[in-house]
C-alpha atoms as a PDB file:
ATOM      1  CA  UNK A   1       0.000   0.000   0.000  1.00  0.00           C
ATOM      2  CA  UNK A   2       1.580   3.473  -0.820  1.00  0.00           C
ATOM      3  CA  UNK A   3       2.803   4.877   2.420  1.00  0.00           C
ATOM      4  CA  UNK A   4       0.544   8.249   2.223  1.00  0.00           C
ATOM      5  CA  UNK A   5      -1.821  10.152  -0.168  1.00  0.00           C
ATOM      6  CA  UNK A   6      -0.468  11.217  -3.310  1.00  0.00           C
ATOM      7  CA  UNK A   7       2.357   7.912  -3.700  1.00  0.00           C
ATOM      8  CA  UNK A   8       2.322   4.826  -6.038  1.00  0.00           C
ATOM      9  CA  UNK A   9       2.241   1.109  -5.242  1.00  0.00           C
ATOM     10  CA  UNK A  10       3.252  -0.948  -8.377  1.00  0.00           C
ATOM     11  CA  UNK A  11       3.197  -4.577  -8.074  1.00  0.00           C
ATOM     12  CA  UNK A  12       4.234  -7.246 -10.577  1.00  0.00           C
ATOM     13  CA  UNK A  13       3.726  -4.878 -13.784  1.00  0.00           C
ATOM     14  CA  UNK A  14       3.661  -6.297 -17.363  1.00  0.00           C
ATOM     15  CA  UNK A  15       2.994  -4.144 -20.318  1.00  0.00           C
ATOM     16  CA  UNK A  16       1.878  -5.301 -23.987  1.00  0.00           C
ATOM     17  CA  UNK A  17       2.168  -3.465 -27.028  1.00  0.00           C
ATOM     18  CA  UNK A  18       0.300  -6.101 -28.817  1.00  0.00           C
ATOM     19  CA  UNK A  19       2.233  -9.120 -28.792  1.00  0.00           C
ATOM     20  CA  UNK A  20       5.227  -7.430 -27.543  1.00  0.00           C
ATOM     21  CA  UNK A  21       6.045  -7.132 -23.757  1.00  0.00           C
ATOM     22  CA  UNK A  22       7.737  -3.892 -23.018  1.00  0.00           C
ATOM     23  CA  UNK A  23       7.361  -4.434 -19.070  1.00  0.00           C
ATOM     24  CA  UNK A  24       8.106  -6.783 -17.331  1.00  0.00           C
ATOM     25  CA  UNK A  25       7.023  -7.438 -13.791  1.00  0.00           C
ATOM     26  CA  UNK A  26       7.870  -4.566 -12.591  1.00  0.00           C
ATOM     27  CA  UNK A  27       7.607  -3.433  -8.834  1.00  0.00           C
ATOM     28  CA  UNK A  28       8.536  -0.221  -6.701  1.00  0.00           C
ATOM     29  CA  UNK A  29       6.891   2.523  -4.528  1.00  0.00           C
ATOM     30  CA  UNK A  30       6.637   5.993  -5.580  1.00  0.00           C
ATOM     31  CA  UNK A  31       7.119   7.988  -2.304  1.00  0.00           C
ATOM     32  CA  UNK A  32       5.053  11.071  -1.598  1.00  0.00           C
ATOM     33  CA  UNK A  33       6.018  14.093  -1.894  1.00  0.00           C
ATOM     34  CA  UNK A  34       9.705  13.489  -3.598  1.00  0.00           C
ATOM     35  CA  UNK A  35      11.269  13.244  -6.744  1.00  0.00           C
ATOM     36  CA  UNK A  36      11.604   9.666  -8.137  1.00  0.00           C
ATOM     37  CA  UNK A  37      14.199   9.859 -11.492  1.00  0.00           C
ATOM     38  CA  UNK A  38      13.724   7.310 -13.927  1.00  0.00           C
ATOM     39  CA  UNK A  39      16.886   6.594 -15.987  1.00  0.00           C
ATOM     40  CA  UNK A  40      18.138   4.118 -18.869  1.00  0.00           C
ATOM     41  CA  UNK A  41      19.212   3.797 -22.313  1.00  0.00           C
ATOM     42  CA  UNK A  42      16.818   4.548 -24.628  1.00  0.00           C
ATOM     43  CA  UNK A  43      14.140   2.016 -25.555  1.00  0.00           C
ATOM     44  CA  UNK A  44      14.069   0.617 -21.921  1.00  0.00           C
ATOM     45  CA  UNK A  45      10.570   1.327 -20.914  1.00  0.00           C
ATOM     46  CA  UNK A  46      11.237   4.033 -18.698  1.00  0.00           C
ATOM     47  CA  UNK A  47       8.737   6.697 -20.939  1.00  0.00           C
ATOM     48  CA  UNK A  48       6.578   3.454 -21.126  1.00  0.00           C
ATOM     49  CA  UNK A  49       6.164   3.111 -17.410  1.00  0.00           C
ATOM     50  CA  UNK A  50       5.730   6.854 -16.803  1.00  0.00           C
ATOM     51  CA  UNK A  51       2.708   6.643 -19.485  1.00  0.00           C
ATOM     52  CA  UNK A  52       1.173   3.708 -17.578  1.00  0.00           C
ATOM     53  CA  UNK A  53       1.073   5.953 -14.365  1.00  0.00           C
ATOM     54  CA  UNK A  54      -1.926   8.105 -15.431  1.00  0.00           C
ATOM     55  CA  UNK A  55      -3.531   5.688 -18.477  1.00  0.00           C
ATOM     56  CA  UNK A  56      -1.999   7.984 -21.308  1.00  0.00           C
ATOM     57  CA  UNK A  57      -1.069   4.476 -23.089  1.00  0.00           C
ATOM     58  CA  UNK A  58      -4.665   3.933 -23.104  1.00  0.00           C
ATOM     59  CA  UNK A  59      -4.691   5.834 -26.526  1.00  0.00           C
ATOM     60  CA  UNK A  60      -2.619   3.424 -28.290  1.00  0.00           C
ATOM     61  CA  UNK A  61      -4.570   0.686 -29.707  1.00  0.00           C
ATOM     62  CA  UNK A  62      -3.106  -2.820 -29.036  1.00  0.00           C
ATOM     63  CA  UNK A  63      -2.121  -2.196 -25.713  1.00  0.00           C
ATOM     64  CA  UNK A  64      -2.287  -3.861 -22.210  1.00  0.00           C
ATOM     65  CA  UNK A  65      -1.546  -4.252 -19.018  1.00  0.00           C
ATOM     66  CA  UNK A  66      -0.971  -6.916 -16.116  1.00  0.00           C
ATOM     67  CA  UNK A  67      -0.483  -6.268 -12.971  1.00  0.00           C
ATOM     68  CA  UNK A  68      -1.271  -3.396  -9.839  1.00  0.00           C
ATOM     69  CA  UNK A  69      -0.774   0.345  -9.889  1.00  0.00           C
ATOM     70  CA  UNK A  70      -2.239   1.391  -6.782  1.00  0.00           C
ATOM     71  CA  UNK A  71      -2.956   5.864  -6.768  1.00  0.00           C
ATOM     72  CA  UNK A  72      -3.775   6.236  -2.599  1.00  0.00           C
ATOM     73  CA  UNK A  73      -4.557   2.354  -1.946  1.00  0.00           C
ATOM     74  CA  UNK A  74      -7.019   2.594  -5.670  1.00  0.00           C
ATOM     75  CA  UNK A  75      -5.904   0.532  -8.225  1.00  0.00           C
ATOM     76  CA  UNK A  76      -5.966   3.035 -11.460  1.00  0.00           C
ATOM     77  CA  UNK A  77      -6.700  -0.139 -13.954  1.00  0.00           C
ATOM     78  CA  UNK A  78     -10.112  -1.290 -12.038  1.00  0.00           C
ATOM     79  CA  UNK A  79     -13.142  -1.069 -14.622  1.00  0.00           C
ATOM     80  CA  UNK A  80     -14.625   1.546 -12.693  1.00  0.00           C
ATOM     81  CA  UNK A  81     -11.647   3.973 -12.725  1.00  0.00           C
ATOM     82  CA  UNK A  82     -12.733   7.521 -13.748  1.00  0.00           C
ATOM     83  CA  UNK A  83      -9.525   8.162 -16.128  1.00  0.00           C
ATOM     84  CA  UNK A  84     -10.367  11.544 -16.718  1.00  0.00           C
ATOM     85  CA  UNK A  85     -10.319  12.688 -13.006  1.00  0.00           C
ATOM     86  CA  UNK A  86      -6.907  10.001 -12.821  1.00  0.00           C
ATOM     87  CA  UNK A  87      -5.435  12.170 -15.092  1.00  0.00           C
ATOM     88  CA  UNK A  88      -6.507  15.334 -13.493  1.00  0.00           C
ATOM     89  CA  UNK A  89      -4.701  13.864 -10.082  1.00  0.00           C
ATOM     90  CA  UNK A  90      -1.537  12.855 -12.191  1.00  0.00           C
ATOM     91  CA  UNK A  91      -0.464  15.641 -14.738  1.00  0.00           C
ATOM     92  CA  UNK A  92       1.868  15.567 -17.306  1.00  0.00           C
ATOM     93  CA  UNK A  93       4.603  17.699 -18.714  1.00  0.00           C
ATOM     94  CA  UNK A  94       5.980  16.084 -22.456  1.00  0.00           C
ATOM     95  CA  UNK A  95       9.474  16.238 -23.746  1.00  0.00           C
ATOM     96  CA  UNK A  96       8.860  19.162 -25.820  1.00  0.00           C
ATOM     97  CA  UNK A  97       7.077  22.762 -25.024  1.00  0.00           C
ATOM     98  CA  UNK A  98       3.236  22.017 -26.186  1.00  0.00           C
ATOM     99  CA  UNK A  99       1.804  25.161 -25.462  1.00  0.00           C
ATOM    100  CA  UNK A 100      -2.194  25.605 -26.973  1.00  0.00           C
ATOM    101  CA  UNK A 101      -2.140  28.257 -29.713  1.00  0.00           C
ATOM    102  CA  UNK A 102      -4.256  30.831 -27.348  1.00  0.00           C
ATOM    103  CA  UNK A 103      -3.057  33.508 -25.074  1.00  0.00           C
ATOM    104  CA  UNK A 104      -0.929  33.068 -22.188  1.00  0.00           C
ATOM    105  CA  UNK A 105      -3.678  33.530 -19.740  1.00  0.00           C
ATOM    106  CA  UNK A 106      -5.721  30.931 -21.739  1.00  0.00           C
ATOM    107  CA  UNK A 107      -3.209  28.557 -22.006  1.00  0.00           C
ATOM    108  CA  UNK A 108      -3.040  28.283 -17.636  1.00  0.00           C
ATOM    109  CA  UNK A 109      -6.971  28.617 -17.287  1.00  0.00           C
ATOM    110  CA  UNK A 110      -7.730  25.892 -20.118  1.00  0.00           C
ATOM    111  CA  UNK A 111      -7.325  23.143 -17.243  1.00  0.00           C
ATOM    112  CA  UNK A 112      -9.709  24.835 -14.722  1.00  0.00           C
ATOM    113  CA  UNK A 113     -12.356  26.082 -17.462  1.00  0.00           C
ATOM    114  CA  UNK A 114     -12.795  22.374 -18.641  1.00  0.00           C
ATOM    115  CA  UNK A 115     -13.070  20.825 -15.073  1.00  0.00           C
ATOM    116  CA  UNK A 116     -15.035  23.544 -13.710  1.00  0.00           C
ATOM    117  CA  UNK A 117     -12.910  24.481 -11.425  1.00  0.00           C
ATOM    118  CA  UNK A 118     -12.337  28.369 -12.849  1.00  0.00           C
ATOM    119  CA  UNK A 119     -14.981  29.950 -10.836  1.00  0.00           C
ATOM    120  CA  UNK A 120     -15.813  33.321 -11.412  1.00  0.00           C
ATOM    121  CA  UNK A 121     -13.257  35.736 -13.146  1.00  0.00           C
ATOM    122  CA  UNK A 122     -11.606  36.732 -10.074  1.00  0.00           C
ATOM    123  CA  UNK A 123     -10.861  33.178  -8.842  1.00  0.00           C
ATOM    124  CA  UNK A 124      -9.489  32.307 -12.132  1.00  0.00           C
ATOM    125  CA  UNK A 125      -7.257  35.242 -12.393  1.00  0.00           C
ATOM    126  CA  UNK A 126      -5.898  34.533  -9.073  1.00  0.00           C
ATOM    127  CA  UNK A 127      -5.645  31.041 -10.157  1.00  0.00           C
ATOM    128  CA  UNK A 128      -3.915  31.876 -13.288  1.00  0.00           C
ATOM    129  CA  UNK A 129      -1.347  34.531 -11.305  1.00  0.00           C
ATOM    130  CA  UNK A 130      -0.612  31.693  -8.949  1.00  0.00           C
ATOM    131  CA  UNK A 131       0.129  29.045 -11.097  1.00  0.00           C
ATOM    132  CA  UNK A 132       2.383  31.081 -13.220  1.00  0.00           C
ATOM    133  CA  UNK A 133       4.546  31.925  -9.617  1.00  0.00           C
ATOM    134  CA  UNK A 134       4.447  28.603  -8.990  1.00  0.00           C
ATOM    135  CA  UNK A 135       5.999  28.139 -12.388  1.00  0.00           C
ATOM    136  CA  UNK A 136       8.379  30.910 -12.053  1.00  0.00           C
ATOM    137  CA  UNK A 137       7.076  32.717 -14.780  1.00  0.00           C
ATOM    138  CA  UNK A 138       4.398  34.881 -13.220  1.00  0.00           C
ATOM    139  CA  UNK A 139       7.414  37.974 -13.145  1.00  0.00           C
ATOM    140  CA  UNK A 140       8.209  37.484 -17.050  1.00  0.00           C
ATOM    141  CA  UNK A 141       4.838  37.260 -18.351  1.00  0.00           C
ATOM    142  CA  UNK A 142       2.563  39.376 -15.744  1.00  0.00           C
ATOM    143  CA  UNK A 143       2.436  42.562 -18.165  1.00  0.00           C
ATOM    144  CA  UNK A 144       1.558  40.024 -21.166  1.00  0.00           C
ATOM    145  CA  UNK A 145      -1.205  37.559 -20.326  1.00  0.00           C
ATOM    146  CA  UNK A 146      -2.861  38.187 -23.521  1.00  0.00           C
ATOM    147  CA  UNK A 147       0.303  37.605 -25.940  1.00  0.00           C
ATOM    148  CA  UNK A 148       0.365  34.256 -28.028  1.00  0.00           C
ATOM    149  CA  UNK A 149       1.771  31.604 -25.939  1.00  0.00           C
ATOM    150  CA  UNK A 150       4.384  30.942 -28.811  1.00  0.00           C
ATOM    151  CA  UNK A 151       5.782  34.417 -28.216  1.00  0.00           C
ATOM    152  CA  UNK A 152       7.954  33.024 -25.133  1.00  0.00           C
ATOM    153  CA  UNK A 153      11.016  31.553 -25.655  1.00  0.00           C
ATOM    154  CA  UNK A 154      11.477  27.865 -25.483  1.00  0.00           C
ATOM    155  CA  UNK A 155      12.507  27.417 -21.658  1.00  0.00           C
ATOM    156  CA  UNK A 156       9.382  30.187 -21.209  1.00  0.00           C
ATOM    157  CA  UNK A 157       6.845  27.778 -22.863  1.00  0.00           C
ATOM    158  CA  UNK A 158       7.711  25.154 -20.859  1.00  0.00           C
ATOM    159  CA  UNK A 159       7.255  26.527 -17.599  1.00  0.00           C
ATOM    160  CA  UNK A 160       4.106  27.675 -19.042  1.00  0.00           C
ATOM    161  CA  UNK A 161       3.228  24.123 -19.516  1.00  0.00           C
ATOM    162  CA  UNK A 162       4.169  23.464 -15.894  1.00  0.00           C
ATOM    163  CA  UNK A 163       1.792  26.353 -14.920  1.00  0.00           C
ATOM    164  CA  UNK A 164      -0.916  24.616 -17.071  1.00  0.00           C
ATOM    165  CA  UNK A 165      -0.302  21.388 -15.145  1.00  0.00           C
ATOM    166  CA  UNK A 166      -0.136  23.061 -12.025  1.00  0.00           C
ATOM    167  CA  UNK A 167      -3.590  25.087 -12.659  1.00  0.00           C
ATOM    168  CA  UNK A 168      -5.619  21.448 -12.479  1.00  0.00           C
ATOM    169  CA  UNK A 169      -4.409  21.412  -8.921  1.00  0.00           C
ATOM    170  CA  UNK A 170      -2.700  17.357  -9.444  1.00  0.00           C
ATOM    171  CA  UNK A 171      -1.311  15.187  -6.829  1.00  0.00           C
ATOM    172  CA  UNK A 172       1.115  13.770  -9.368  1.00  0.00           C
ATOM    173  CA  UNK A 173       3.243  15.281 -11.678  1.00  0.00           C
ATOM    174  CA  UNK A 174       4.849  13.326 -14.682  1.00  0.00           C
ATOM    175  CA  UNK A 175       8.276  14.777 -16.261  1.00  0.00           C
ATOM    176  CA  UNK A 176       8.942  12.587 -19.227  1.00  0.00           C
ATOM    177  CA  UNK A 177      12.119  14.297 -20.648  1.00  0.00           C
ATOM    178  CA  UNK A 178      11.205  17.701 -19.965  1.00  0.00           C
ATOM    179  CA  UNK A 179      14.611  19.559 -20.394  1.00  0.00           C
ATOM    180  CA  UNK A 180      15.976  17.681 -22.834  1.00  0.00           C
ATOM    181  CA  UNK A 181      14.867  20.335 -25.672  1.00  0.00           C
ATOM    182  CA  UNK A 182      16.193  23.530 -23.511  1.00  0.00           C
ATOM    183  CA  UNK A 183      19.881  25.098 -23.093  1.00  0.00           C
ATOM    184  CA  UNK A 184      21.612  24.636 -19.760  1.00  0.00           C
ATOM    185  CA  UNK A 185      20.175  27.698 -18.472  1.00  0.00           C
ATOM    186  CA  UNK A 186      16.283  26.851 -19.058  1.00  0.00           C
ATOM    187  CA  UNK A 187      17.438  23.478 -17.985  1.00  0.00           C
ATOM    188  CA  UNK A 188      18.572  25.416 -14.413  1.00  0.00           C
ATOM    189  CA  UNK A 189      15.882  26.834 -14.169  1.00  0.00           C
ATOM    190  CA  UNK A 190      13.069  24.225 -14.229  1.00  0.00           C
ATOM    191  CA  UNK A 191      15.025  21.660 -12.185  1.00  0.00           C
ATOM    192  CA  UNK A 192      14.932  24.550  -9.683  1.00  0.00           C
ATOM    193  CA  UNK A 193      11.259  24.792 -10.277  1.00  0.00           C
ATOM    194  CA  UNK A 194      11.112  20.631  -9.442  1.00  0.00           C
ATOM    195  CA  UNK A 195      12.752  21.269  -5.955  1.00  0.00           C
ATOM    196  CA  UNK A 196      10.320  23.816  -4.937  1.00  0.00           C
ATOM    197  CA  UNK A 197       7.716  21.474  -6.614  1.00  0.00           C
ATOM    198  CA  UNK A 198       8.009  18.606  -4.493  1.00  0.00           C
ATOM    199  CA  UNK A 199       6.902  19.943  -1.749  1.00  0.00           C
ATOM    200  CA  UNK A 200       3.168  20.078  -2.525  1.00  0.00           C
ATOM    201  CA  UNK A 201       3.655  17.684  -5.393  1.00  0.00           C
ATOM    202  CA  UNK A 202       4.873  14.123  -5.945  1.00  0.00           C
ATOM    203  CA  UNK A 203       7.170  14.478  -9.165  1.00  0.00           C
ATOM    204  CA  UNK A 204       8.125  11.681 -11.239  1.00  0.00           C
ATOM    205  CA  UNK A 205      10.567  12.279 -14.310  1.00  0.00           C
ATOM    206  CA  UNK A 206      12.577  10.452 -17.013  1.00  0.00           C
ATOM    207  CA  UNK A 207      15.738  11.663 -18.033  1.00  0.00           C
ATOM    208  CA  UNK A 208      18.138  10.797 -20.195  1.00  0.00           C
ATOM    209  CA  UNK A 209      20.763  12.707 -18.130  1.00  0.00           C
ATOM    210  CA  UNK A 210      22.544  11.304 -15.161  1.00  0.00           C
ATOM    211  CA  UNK A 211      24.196  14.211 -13.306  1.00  0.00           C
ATOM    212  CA  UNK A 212      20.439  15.584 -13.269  1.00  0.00           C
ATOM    213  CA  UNK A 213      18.804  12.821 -11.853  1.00  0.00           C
ATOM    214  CA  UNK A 214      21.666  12.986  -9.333  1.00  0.00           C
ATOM    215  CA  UNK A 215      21.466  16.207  -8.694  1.00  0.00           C
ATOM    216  CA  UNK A 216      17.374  16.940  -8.394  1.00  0.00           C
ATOM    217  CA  UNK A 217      15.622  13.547  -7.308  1.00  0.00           C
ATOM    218  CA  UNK A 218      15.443  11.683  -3.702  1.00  0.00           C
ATOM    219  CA  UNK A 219      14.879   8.031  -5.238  1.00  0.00           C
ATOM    220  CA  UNK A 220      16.346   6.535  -8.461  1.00  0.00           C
ATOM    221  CA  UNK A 221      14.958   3.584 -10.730  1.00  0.00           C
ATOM    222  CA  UNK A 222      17.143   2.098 -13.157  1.00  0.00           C
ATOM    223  CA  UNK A 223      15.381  -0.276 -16.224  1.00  0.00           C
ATOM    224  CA  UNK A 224      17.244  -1.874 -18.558  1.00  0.00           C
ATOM    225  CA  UNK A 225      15.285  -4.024 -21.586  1.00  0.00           C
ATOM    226  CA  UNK A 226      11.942  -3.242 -19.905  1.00  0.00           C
ATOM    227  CA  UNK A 227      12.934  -4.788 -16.585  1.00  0.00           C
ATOM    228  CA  UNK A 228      13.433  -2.433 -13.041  1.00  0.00           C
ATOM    229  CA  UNK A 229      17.059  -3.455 -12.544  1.00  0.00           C
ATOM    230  CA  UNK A 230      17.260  -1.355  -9.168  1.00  0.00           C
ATOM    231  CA  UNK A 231      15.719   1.208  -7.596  1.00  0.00           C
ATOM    232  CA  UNK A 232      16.984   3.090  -4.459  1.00  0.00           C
ATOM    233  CA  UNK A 233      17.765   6.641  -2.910  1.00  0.00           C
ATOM    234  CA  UNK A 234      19.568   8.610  -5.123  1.00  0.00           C
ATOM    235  CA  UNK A 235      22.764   8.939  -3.166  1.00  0.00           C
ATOM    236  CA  UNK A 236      22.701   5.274  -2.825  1.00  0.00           C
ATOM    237  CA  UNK A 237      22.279   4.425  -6.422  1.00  0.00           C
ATOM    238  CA  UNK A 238      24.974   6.844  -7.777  1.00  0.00           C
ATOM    239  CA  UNK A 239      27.703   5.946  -4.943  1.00  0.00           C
ATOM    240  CA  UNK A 240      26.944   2.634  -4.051  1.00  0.00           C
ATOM    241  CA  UNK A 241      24.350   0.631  -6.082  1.00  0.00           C
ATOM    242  CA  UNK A 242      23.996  -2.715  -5.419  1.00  0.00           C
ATOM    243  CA  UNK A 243      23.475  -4.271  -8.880  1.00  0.00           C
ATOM    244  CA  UNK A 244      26.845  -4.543 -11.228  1.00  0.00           C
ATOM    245  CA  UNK A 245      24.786  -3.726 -14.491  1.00  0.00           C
ATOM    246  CA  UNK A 246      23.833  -0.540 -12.485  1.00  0.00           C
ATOM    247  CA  UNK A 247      27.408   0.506 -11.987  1.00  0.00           C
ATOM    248  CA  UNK A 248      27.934  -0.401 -15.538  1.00  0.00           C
ATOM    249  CA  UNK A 249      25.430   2.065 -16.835  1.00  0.00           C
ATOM    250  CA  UNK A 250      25.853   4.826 -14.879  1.00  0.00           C
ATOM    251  CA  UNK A 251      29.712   4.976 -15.374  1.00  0.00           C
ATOM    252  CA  UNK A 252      29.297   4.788 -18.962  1.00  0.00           C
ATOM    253  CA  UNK A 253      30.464   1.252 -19.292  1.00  0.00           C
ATOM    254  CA  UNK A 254      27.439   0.161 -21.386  1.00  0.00           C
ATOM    255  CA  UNK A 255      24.089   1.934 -22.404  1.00  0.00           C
END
């Protein structure tokens, strides 16, 4: 059972694209309130797994899944799983800036207008204002709410999406490769955004890149050919893991 609201219980995970197995048995918690990094070569499954977390796999056809993922002691696969409120409690930030082609302001207050959570005006400005903070973007944008979305530069836009997550008020938020499009300083600046995050939110990303996962998560999963090889504390994994095929990975030795 996950250990408080907001945390993951996986047990004995398989996933199917059609014939093909892409997960296999897989099992870990997802603490509460933390960062859990998900790292591998590519192909491994780790983008796989993250998709299974809030059903977005349910859009490709051929698809399925064995197994337990348990969201506060519910099992998100039973029949009777609302999967648009699951994926209102587990949001999700994509590899690349998606921003809607509408207005700044529109872009955060999308979320809340479709769920009916805007309220009147008022609320949803001050919803809008304080997702952007929350994003760290509330100071670059505050003068230009109505300006096209695509008018912000790249690390911008992808804040924005944060803010747009943020707005639907999740327990959960997915990551799946969100820097890897932005330069080092964009980069800085939304892994500084994930360490204030985590402290209303539990965050779960995949990266590609090591020294991040070391240097902004609290627990580390490593798969390898759609298996969990090992997953641990961070400071564990990188400076002692326990599995050889770990150490081989992360110093570079294969992958």
């Amino acid at each position: 059972m996950p250990e408080a609201n907001s945390a993951f219980s996986i047990q004995n995970l398989n996933f199917y694209y059609s014939a093909k197995r892409a997960l296999s048995n897989i099992t870990m918690e997802i603490p509460p309130r933390k960062v859990t990094a998900l790292i591998g070569p590519s192909g491994c499954g780790k983008s796989t797994f993250l998709r299974c977390l809030n059903r977005m796999n349910d859009t490709i056809a051929g698809t399925r899944v064995e197994g337990k993922i348990l969201l506060d002691g519910s099992d998100i696969y039973a029949p009777d799983m609302d999967v648009v409120d699951l994926r209102q409690r587990v949001g999700m930030v994509f590899q690349k800036p998606n921003p809607f082609p509408q207005s700044i302001f529109d872009n955060v207050a999308f979320g809340p207008r479709v769920t009916g959570r805007a309220g009147n005006r008022s609320q949803l400005q001050g919803l809008v204002e304080e997702s952007l903070k929350r994003a760290a973007l509330w100071d670059d944008v505050k003068d230009k709410l109505q300006d096209d979305a695509f008018s912000l530069a790249l690390g911008q836009q992808q804040r924005l999406c944060i803010a747009r997550v943020v707005a639907i008020q999740p327990e959960v938020i997915l990551m799946d490769e969100s820097t890897s499009a932005l330069d080092p300083v964009a980069t800085l600046r939304v892994e500084e955004l994930i360490a204030e995050l985590k402290r209303d939110y539990t965050i779960v990303i995949v990266t590609h890149n090591m020294q991040q996962a070391a240097r902004v998560s609290d627990v580390t999963g490593f798969f390898w050919m759609g298996e969990l090889v090992e997953v641990s504390e961070t400071a564990q994994m990188f400076m002692k893991p326990k599995e050889e095929l770990t150490e081989a990975y992360i110093t570079g030795r294969m992958g």
